[in-house]
C-alpha atoms as a PDB file:
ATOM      1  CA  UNK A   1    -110.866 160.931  -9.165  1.00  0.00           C
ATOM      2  CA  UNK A   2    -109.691 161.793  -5.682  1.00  0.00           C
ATOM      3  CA  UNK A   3    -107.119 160.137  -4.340  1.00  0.00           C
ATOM      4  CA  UNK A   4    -106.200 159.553  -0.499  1.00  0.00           C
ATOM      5  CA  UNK A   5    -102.735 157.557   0.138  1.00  0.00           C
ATOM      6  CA  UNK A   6    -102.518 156.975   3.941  1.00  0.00           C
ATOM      7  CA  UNK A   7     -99.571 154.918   5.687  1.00  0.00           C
ATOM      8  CA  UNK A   8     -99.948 153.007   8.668  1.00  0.00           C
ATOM      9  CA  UNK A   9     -96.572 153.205  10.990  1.00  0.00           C
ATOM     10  CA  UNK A  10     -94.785 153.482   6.968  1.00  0.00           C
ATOM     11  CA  UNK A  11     -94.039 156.680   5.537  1.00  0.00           C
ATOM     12  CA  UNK A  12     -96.050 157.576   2.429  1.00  0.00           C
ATOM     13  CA  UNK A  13     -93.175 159.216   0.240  1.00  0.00           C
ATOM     14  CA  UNK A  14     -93.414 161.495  -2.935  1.00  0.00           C
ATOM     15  CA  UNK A  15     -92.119 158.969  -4.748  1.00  0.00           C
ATOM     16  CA  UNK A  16     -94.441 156.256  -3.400  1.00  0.00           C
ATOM     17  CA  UNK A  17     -97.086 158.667  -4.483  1.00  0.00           C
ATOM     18  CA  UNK A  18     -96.456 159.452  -8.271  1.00  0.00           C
ATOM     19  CA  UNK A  19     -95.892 155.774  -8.780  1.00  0.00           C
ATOM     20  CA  UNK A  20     -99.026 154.928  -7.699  1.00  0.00           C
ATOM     21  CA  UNK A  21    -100.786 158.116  -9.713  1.00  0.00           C
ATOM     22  CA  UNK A  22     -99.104 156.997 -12.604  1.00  0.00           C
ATOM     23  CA  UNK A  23    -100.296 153.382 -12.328  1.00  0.00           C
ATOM     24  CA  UNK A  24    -104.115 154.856 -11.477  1.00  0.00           C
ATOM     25  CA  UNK A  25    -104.276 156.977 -14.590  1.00  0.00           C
ATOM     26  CA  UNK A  26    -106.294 154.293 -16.139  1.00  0.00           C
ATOM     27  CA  UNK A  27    -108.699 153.593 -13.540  1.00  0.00           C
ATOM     28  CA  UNK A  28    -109.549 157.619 -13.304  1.00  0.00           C
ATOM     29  CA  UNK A  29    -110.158 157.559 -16.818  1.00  0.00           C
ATOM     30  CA  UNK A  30    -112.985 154.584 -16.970  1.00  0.00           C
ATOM     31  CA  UNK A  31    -114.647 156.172 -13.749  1.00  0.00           C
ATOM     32  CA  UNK A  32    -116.523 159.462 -12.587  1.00  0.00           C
ATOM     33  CA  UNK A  33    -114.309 162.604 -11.553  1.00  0.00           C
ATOM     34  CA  UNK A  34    -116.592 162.526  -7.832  1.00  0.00           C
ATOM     35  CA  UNK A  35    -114.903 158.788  -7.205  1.00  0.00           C
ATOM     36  CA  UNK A  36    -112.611 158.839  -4.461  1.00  0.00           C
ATOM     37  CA  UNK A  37    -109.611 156.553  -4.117  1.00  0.00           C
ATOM     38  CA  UNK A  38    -108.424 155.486  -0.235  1.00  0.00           C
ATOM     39  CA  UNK A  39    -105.520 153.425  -0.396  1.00  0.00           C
ATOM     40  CA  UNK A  40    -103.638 152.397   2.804  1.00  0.00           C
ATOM     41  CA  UNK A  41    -100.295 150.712   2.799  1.00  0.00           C
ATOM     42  CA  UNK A  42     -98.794 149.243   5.805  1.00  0.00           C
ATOM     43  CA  UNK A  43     -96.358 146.141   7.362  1.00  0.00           C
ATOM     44  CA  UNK A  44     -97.331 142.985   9.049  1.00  0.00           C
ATOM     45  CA  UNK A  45     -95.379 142.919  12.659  1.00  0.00           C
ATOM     46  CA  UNK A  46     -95.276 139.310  12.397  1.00  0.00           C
ATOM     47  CA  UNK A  47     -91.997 138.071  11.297  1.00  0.00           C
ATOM     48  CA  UNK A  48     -93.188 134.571  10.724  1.00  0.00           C
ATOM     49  CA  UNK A  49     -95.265 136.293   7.808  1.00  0.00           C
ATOM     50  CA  UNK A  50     -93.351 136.188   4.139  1.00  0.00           C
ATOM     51  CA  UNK A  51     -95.206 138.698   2.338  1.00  0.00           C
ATOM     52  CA  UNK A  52     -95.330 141.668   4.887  1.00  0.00           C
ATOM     53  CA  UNK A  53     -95.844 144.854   2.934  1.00  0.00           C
ATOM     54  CA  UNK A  54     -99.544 144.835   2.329  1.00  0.00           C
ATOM     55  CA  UNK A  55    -101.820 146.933   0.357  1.00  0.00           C
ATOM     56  CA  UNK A  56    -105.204 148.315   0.817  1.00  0.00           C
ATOM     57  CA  UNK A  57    -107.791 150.230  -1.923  1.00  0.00           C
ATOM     58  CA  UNK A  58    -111.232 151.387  -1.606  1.00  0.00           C
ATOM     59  CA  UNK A  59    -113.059 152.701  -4.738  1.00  0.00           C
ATOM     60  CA  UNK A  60    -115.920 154.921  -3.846  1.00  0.00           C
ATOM     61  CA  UNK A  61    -118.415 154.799  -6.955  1.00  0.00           C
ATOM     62  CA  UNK A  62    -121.650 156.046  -7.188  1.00  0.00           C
ATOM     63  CA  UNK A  63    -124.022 152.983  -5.818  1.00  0.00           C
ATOM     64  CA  UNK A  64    -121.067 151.521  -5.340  1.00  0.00           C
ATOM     65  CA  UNK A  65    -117.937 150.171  -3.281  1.00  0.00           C
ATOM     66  CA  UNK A  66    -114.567 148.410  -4.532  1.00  0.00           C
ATOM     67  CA  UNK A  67    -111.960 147.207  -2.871  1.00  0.00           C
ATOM     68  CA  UNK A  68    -109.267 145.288  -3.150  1.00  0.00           C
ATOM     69  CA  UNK A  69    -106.150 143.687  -0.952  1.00  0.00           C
ATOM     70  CA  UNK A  70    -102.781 142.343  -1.307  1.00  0.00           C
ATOM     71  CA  UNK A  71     -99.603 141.447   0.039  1.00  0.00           C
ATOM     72  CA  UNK A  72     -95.951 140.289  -1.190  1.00  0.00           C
ATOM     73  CA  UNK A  73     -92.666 141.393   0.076  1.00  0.00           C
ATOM     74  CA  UNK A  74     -91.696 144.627  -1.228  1.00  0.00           C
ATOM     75  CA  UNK A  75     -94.484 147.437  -1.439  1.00  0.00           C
ATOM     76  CA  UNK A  76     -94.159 148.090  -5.485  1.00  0.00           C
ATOM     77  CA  UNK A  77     -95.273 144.488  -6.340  1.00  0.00           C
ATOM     78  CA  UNK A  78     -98.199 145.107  -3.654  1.00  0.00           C
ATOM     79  CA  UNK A  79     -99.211 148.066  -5.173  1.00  0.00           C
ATOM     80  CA  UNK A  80     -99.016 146.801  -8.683  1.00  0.00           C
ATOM     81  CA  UNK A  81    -101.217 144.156  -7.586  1.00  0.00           C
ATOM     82  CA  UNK A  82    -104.193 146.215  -5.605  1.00  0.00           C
ATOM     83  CA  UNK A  83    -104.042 148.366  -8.856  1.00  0.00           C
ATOM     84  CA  UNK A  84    -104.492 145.299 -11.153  1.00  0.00           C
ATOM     85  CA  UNK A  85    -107.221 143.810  -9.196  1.00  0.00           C
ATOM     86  CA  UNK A  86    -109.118 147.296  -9.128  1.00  0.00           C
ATOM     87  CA  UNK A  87    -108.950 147.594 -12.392  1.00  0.00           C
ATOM     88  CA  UNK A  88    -110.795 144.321 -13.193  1.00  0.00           C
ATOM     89  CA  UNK A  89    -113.099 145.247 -10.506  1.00  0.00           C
ATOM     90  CA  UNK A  90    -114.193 148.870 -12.732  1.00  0.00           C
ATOM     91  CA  UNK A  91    -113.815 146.839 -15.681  1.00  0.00           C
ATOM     92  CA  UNK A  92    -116.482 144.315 -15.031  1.00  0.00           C
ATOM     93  CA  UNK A  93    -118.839 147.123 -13.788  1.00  0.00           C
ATOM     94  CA  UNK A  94    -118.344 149.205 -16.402  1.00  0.00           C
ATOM     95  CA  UNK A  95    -119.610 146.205 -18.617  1.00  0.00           C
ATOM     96  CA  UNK A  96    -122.340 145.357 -16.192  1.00  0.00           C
ATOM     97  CA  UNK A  97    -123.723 148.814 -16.364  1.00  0.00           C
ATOM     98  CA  UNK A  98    -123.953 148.775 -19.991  1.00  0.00           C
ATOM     99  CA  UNK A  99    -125.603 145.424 -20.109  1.00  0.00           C
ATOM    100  CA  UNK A 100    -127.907 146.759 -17.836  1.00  0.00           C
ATOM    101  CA  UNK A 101    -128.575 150.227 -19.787  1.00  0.00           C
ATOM    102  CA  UNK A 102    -128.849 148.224 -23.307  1.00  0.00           C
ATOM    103  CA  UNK A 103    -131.132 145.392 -21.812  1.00  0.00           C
ATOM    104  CA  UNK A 104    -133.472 148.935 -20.311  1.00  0.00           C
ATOM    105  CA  UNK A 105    -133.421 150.398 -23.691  1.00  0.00           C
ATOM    106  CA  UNK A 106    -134.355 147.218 -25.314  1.00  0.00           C
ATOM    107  CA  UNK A 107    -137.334 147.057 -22.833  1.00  0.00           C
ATOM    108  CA  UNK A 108    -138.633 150.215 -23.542  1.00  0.00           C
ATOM    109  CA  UNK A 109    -138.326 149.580 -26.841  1.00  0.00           C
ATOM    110  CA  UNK A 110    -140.477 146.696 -27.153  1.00  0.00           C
ATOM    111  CA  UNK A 111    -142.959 148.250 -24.934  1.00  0.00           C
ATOM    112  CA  UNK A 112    -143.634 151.034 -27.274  1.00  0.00           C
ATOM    113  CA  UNK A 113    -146.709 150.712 -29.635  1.00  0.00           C
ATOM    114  CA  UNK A 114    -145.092 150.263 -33.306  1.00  0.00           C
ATOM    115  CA  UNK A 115    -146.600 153.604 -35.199  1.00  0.00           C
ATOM    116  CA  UNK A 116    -146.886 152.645 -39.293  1.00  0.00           C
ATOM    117  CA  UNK A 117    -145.551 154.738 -41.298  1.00  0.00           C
ATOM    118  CA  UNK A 118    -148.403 155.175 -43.594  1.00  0.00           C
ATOM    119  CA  UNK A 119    -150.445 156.249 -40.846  1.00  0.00           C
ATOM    120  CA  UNK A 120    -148.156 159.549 -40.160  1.00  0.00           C
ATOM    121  CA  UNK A 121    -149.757 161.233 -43.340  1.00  0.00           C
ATOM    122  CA  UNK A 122    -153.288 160.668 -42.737  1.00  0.00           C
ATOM    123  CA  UNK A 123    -155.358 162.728 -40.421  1.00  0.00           C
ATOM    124  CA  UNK A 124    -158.168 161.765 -38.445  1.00  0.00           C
ATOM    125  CA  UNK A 125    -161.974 163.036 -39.022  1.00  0.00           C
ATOM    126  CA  UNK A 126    -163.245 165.159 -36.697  1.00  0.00           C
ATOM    127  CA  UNK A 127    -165.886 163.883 -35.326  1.00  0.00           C
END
């Protein structure tokens, strides 16, 4: 899975970054090596607003888009969130796909003329 960590008036710093790799190692695992990951952190300006460090992720699947937003007052709980919430996101496709895949299988399954096996040994006439 790429991933693309962009900051918006905040500095994105090393740190920042291997957190949040280490916190997306199980979302690269349950999806395709060609996803790609945008995730955009940034700060409200209004000071009226509690939770000001807010948190942005876009998932990038094949057929598919994810994302997910949050905000709370220091970065590390935003980020924890977004990650959470993506993670259900891949989650329930995942098990959508698969519903889909064993519901197609069962189709084509039942569609299929049921061959005896008696009638495997015998040959027809010619004729």
């Amino acid at each position: 899975m790429q991933i693309d960590i962009k900051g918006r008036n905040v500095p994105v710093t090393d740190e920042l970054r291997a957190r949040l790799e280490r916190r997306l190692r199980k979302i690269s695992r349950q999806v395709s090596e060609l996803a790609r990951l945008e995730v955009e952190i940034f700060q409200e300006r209004n000071p009226s607003i509690a939770d000001r460090e807010v948190a942005e992720a876009t998932l990038y699947l094949k057929g598919v888009t994810l994302r997910a937003r949050d905000a709370s007052p220091e970065m590390d709980h935003s980020l924890k969130l977004v990650v959470e919430e993506l993670a259900r996101q891949v989650k329930r496709h995942r098990v959508k796909r698969r519903h889909r895949r064993e519901a197609h299988a069962a189709a084509v399954k039942a569609a299929m003329p049921r061959v005896e096996p008696a009638e495997f040994g015998q040959q027809q006439p010619a004729g």
